[in-house]
Every structure is written in structure tokens, then in C-alpha cells.
N, C-alpha and C. Protein backbone atom coordinates (compact mmCIF):
# COMPACT_ATOMS: atom_id res chain seq x y z
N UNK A 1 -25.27 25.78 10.18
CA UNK A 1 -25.26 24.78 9.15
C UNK A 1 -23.85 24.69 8.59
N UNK A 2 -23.43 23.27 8.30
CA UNK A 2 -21.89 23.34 7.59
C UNK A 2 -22.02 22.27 6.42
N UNK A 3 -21.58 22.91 5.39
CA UNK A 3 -21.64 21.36 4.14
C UNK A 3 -20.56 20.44 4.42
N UNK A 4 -21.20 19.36 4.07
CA UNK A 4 -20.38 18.32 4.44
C UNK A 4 -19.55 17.54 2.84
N UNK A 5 -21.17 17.29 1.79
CA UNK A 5 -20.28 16.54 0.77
C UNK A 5 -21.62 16.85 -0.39
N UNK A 6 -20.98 16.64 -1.71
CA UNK A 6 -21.63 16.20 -2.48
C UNK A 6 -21.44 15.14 -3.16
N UNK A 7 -22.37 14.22 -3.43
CA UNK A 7 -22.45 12.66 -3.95
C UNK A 7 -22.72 12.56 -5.40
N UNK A 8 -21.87 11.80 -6.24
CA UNK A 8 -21.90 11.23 -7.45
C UNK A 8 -21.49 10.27 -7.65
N UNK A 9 -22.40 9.11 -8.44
CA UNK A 9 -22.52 8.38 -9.09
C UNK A 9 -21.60 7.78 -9.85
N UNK A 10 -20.91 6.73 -9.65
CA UNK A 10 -19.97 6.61 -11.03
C UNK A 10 -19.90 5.48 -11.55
N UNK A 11 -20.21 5.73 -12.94
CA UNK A 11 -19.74 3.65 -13.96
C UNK A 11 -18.15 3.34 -13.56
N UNK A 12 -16.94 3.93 -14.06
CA UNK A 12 -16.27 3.25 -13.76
C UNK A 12 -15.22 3.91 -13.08
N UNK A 13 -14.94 3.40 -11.66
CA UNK A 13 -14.25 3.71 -10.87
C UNK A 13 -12.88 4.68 -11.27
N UNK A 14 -11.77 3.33 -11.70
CA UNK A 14 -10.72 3.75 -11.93
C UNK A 14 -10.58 4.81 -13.42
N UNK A 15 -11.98 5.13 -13.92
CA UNK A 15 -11.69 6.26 -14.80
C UNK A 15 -12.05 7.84 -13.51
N UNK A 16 -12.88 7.33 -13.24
CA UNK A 16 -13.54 8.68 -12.70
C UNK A 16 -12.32 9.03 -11.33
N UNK A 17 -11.51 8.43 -10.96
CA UNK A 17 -10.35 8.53 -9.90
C UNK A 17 -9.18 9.37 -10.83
N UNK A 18 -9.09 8.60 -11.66
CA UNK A 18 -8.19 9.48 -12.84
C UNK A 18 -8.61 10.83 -13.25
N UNK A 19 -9.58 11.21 -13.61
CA UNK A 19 -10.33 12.10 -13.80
C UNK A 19 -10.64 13.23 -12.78
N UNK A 20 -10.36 12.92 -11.40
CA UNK A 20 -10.55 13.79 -10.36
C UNK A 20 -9.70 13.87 -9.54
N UNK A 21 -8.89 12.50 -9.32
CA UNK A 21 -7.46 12.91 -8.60
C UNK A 21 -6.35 13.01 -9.47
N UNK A 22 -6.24 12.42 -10.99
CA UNK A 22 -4.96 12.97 -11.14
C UNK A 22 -4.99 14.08 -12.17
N UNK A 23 -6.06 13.97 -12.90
CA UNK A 23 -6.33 15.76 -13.89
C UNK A 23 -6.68 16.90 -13.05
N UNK A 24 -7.61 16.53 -12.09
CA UNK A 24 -8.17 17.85 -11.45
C UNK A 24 -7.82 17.91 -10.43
N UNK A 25 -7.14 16.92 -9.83
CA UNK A 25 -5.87 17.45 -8.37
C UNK A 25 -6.63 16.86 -6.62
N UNK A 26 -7.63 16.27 -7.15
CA UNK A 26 -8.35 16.61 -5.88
C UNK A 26 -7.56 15.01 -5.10
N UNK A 27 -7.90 14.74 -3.67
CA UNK A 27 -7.04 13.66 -3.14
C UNK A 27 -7.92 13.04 -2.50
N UNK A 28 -8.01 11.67 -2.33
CA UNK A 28 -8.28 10.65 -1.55
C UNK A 28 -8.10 10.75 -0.07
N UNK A 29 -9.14 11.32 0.37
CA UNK A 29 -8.95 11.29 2.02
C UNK A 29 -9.76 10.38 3.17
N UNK A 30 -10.74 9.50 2.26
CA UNK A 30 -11.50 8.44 2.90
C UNK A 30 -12.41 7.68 1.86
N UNK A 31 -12.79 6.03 2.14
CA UNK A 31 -12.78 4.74 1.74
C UNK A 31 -13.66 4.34 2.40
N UNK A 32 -14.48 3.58 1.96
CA UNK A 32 -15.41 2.31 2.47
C UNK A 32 -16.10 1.97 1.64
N UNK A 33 -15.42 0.62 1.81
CA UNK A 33 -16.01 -0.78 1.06
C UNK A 33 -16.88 -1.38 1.75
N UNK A 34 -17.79 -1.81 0.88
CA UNK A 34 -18.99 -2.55 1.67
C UNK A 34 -19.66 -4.16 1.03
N UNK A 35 -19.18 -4.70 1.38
CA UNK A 35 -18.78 -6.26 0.49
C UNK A 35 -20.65 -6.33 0.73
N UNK A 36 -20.96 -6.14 1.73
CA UNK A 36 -22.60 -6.94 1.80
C UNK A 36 -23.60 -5.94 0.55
N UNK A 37 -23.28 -4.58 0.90
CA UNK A 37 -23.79 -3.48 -0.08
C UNK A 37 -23.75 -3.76 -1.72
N UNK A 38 -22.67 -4.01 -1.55
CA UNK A 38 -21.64 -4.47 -2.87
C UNK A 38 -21.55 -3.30 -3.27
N UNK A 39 -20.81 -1.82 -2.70
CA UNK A 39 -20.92 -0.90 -3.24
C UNK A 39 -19.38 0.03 -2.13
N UNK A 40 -18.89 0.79 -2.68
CA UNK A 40 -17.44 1.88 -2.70
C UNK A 40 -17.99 2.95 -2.31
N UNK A 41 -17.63 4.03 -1.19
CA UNK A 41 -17.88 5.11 -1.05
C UNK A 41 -15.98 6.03 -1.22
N UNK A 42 -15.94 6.61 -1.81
CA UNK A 42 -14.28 7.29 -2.17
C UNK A 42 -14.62 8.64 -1.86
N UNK A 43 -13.90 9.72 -0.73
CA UNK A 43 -14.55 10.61 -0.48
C UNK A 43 -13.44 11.75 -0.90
N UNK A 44 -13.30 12.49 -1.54
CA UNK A 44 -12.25 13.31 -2.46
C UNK A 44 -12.08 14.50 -1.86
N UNK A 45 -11.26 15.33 -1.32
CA UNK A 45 -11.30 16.72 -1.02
C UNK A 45 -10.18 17.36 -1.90
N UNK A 46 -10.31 19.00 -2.47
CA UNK A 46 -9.88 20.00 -2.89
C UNK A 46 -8.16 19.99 -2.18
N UNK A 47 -6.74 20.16 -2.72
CA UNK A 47 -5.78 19.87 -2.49
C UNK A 47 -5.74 20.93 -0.51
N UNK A 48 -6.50 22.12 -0.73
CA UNK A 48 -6.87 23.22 0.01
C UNK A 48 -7.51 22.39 1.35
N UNK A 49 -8.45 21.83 1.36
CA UNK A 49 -9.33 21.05 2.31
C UNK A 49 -9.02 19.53 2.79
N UNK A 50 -8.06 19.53 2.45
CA UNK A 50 -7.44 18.11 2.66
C UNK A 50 -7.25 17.87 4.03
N UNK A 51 -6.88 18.64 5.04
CA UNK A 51 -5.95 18.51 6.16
C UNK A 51 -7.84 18.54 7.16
N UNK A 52 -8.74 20.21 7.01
CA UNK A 52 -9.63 20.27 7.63
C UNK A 52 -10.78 18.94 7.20
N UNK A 53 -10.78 17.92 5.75
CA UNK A 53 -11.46 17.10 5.62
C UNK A 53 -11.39 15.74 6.06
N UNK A 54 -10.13 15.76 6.47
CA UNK A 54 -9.32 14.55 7.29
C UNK A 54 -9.72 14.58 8.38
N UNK A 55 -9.71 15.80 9.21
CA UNK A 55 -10.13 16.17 9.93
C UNK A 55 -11.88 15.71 10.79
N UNK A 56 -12.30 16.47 9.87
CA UNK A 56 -14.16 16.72 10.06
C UNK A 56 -15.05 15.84 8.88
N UNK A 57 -14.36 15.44 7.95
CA UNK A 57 -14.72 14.53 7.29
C UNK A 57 -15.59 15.71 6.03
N UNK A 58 -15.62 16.82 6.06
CA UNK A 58 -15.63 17.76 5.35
C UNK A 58 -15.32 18.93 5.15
N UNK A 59 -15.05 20.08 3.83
CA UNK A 59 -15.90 19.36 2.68
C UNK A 59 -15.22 18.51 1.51
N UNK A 60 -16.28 17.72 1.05
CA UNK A 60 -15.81 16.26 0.61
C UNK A 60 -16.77 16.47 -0.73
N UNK A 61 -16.21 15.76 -2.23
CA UNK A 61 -16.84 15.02 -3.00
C UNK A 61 -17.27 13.64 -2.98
N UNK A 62 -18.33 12.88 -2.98
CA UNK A 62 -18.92 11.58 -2.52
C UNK A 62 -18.80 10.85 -3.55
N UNK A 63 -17.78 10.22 -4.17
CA UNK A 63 -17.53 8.91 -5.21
C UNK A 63 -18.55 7.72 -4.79
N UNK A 64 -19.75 7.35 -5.27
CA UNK A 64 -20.15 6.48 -5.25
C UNK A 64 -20.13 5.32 -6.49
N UNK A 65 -19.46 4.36 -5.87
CA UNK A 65 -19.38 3.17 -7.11
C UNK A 65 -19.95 2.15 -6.41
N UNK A 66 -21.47 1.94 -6.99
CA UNK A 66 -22.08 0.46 -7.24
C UNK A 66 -21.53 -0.21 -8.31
N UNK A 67 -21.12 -1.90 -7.59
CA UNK A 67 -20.40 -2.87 -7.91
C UNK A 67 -21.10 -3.61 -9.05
N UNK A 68 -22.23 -3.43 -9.42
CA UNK A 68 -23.26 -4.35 -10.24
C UNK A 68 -23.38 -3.13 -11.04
N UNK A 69 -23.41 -3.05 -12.24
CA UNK A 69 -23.35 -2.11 -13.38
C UNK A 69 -24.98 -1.43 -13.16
N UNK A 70 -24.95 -0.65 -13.45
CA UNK A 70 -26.34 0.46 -13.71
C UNK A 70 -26.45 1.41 -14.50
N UNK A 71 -27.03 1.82 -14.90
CA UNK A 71 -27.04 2.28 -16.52
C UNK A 71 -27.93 3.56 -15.54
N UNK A 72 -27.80 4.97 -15.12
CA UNK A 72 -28.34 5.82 -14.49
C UNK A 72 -28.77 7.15 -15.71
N UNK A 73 -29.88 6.96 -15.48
CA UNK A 73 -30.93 8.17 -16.37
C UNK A 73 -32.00 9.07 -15.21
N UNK A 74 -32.17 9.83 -16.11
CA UNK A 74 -32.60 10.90 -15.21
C UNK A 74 -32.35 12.09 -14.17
N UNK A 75 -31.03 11.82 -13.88
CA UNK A 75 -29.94 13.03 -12.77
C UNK A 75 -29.60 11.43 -11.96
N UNK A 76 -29.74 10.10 -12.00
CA UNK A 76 -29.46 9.61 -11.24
C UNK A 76 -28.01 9.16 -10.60
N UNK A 77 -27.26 9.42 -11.28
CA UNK A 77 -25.73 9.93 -10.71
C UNK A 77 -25.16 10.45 -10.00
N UNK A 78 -26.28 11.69 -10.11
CA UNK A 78 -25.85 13.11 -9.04
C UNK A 78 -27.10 12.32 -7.55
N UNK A 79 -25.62 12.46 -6.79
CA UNK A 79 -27.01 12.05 -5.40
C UNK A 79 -27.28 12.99 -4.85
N UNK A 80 -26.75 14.03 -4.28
CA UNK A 80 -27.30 14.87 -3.16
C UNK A 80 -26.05 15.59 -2.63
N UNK A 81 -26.53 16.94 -2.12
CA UNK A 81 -25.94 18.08 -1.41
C UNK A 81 -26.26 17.62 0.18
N UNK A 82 -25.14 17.47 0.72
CA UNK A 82 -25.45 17.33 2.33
C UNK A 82 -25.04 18.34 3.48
N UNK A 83 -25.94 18.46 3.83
CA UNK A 83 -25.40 19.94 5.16
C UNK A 83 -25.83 18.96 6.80
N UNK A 84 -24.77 19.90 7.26
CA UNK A 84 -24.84 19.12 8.77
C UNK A 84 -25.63 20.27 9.52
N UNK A 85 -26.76 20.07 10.03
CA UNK A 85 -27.54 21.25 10.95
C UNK A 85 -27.59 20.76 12.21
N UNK A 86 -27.92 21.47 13.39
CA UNK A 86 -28.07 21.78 14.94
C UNK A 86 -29.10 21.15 15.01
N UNK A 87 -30.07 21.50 14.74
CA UNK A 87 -31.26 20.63 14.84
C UNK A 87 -32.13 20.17 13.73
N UNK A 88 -32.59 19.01 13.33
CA UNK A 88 -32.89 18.92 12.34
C UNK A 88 -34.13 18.62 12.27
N UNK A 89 -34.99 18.28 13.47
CA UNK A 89 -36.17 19.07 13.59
C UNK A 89 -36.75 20.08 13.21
N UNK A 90 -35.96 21.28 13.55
CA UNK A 90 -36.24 22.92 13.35
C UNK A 90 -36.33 22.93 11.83
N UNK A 91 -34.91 22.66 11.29
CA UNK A 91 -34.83 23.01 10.08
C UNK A 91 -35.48 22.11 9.51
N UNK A 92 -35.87 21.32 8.94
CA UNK A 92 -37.63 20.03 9.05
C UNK A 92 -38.25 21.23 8.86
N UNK A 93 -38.93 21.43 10.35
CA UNK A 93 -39.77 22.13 10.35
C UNK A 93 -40.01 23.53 9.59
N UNK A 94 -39.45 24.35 9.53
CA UNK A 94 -39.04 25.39 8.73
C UNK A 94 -39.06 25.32 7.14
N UNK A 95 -37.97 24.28 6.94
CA UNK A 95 -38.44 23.87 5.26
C UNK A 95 -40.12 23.83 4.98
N UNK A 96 -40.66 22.74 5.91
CA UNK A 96 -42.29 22.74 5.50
C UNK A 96 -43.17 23.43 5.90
N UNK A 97 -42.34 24.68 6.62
CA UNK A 97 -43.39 25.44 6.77
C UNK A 97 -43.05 26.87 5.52
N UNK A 98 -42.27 26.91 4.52
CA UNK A 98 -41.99 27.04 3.46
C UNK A 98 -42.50 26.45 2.18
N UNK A 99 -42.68 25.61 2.69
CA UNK A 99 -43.92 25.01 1.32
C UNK A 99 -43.02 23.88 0.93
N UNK A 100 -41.38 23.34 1.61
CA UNK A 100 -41.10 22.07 0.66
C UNK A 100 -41.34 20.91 1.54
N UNK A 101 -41.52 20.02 0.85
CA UNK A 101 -42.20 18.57 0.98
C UNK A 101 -40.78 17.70 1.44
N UNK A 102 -41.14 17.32 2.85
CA UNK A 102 -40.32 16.36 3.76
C UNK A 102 -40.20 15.13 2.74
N UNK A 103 -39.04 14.90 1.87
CA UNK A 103 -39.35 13.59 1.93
C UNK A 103 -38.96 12.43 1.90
N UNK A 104 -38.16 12.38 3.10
CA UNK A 104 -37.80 11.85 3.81
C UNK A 104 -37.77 12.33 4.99
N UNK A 105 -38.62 11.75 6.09
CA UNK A 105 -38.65 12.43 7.32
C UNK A 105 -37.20 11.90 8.38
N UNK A 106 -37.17 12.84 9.42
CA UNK A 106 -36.31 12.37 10.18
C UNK A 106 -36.17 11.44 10.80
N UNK A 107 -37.07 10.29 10.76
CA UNK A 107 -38.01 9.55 11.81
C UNK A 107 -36.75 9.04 13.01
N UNK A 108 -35.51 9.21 12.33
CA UNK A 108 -34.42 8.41 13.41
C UNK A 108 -33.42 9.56 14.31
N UNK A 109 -34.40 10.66 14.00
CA UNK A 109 -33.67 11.95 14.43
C UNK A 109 -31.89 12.27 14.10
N UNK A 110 -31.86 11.62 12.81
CA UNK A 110 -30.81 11.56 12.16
C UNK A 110 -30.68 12.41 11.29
N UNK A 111 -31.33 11.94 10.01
CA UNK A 111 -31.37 12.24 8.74
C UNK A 111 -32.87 12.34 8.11
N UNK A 112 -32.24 13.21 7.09
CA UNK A 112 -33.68 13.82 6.44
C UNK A 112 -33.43 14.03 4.86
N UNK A 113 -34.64 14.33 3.79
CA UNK A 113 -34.36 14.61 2.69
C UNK A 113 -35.10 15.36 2.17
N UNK A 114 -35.06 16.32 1.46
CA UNK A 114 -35.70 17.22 1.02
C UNK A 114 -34.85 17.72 -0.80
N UNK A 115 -35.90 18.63 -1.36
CA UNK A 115 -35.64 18.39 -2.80
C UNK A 115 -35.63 20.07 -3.16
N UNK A 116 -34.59 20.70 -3.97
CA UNK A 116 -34.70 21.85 -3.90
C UNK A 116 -35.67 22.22 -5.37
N UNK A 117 -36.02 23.51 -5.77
CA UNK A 117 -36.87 23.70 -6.48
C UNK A 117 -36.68 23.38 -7.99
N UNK A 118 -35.14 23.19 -8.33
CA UNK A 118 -34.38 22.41 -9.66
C UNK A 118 -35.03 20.85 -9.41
N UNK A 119 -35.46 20.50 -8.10
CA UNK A 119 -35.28 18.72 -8.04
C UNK A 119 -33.94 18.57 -7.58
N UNK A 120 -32.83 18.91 -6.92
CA UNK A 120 -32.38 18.45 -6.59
C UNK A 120 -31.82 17.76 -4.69
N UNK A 121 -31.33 17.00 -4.65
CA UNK A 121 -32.06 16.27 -3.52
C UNK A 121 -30.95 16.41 -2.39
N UNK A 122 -31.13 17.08 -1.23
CA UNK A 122 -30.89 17.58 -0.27
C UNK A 122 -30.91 16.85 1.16
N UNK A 123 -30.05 15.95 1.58
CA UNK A 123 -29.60 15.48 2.58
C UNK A 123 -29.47 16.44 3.79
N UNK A 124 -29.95 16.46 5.15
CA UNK A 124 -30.08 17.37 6.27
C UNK A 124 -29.08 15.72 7.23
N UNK A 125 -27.95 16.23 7.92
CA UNK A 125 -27.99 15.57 8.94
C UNK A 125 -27.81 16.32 10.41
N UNK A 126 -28.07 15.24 11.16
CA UNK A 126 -28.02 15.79 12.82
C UNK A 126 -26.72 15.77 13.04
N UNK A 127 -26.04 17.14 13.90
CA UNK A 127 -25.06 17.51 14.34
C UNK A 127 -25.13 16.65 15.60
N UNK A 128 -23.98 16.39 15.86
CA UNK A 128 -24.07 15.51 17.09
C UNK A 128 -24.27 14.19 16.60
N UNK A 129 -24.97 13.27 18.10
CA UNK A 129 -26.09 12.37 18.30
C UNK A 129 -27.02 12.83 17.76
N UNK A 130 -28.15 11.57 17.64
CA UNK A 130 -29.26 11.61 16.71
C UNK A 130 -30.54 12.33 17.60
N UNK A 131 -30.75 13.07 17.41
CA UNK A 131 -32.29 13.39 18.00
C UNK A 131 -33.22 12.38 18.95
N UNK A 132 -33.67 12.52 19.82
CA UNK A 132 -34.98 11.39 20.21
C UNK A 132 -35.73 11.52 19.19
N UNK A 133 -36.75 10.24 18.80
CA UNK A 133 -37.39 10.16 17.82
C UNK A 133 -39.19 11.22 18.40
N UNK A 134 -39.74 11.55 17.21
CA UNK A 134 -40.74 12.88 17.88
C UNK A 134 -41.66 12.89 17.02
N UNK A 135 -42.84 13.04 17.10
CA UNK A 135 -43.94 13.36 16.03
C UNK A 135 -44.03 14.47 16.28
N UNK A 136 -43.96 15.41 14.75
CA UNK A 136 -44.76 14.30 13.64
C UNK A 136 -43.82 13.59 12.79
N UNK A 137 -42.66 13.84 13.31
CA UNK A 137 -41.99 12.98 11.85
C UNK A 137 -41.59 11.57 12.26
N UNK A 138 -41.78 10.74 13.22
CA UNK A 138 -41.76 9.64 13.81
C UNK A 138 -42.58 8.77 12.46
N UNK A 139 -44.28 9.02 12.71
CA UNK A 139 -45.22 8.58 11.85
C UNK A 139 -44.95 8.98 10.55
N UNK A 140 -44.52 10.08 10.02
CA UNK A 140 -44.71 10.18 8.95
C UNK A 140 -43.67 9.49 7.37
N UNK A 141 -44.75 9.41 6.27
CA UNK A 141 -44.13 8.65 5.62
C UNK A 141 -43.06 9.05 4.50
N UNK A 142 -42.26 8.59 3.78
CA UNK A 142 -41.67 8.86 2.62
C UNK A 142 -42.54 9.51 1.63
N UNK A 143 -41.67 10.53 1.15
CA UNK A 143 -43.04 11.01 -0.22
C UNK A 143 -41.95 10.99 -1.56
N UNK A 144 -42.48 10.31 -2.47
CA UNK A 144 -41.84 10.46 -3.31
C UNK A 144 -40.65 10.32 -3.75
N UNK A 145 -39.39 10.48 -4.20
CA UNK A 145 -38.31 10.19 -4.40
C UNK A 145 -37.38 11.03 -3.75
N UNK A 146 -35.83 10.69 -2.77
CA UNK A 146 -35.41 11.74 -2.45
C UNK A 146 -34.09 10.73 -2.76
């Protein structure tokens, strides 16, 4: 398993850039704009991780700025811890056979979501290419919020 990023939420861009690249040092090492989304992904690495995040694309802080204002309650800011695993079947499987609730299944042998015991929400992706698609998580549905 390797972490890749963690994702947050932000009202306003050019404060929260100020706030993390020029008080707390961290640097701009990847961008994408998404005009149809209407939404900014700014991906920040540690002055230390800069060269290996350029690199591998982690590890990374996840600047997310939606373009249409949102007023976020509840943890909805904070998006998610993402780890890159070998198989993400296995580890799927394993989580629920632990007792936590898929929810978001892999169905694209990609990506997955799962929620740790705080609630907080846990991104699995496939190392590599994406998995062939496989039941049971082909059929199975979304549960709940991830």
C-alpha cells in the first residue's frame, strides 16, 4: 500500500494557496481545471516531497475548489485519505470481512470507498490498470455516503 493524497475542500482559492504555499511552504506541483466540472484540483506537496511527487504524483495535499460557492457542513471539506493498493479486490475484500461497509464498491476495478471508524472516508485505488470487473462487487450497490 502507498498514500497517495489527502483532499480538502476550499471556499476561496487564492486564500487557501496563500495559506499553504506561502505561510506553510508547501509547493504547487500539479493543476487541473475542469471547465465542464466547473471545478480546480491544486495538488500541493511538502518542500521535502516535491521532486518524488512530481514524480509519482505522491504524497500530495488535494486542493479542491468548486467554482459555484458551497457553504460545506458536516466534515464536508475534508474529502478523503487515498492509498494506492495491489489489489483492490483483496483489500475490498478484507475490509468487509472486518466488519467495514464497502461503500463504494469497486465495480470498475478501479476505485473504492470505505469509511474509517471516526467516519472518515477512505479512497482505495488500483495500482496499475484497473482490475477486470468481478462479482460481487460488479452488482453491488453504493451504501450510504462515501
Amino acid at each position: 500500500m502507498k498514500f497517495l493524497h489527502t483532499m480538502i475542500r476550499v471556499k476561496n482559492l487564492d486564500a487557501s494557496l496563500h495559506f499553504y504555499c506561502e505561510l506553510l511552504g508547501l509547493k504547487e506541483v500539479r493543476r487541473y481545471d475542469n471547465d465542464k466540472g466547473r471545478f480546480s484540483l491544486i495538488f500541493l506537496a511538502a518542500p521535502e516531497d516535491v521532486e518524488t511527487a512530481q514524480k509519482t504524483q505522491a504524497p500530495t495535499i488535494e486542493l479542491t475548489y468548486n467554482w459555484d460557492p458551497e457553504d460545506y457542513q458536516g466534515g464536508r471539506n475534508f474529502g478523503h485519505l487515498a492509498f494506492l493498493v495491489d489489489n483492490i479486490y483483496e483489500s475490498c475484500k478484507t475490509l468487509q470481512a472486518g466488519g467495514v461497509t464497502i461503500r463504494r464498491p469497486p465495480r470498475d476495478g478501479h476505485m473504492a470507498f470505505v469509511r474509517s471508524p471516526d467516519n472518515i472516508s477512505i479512497e482505495l485505488l488500483q495500482r496499475g490498470d484497473a482490475l477486470s470487473p468481478q462479482e460481487p462487487w460488479l452488482s453491488m450497490p453504493n451504501t450510504g455516503e462515501w
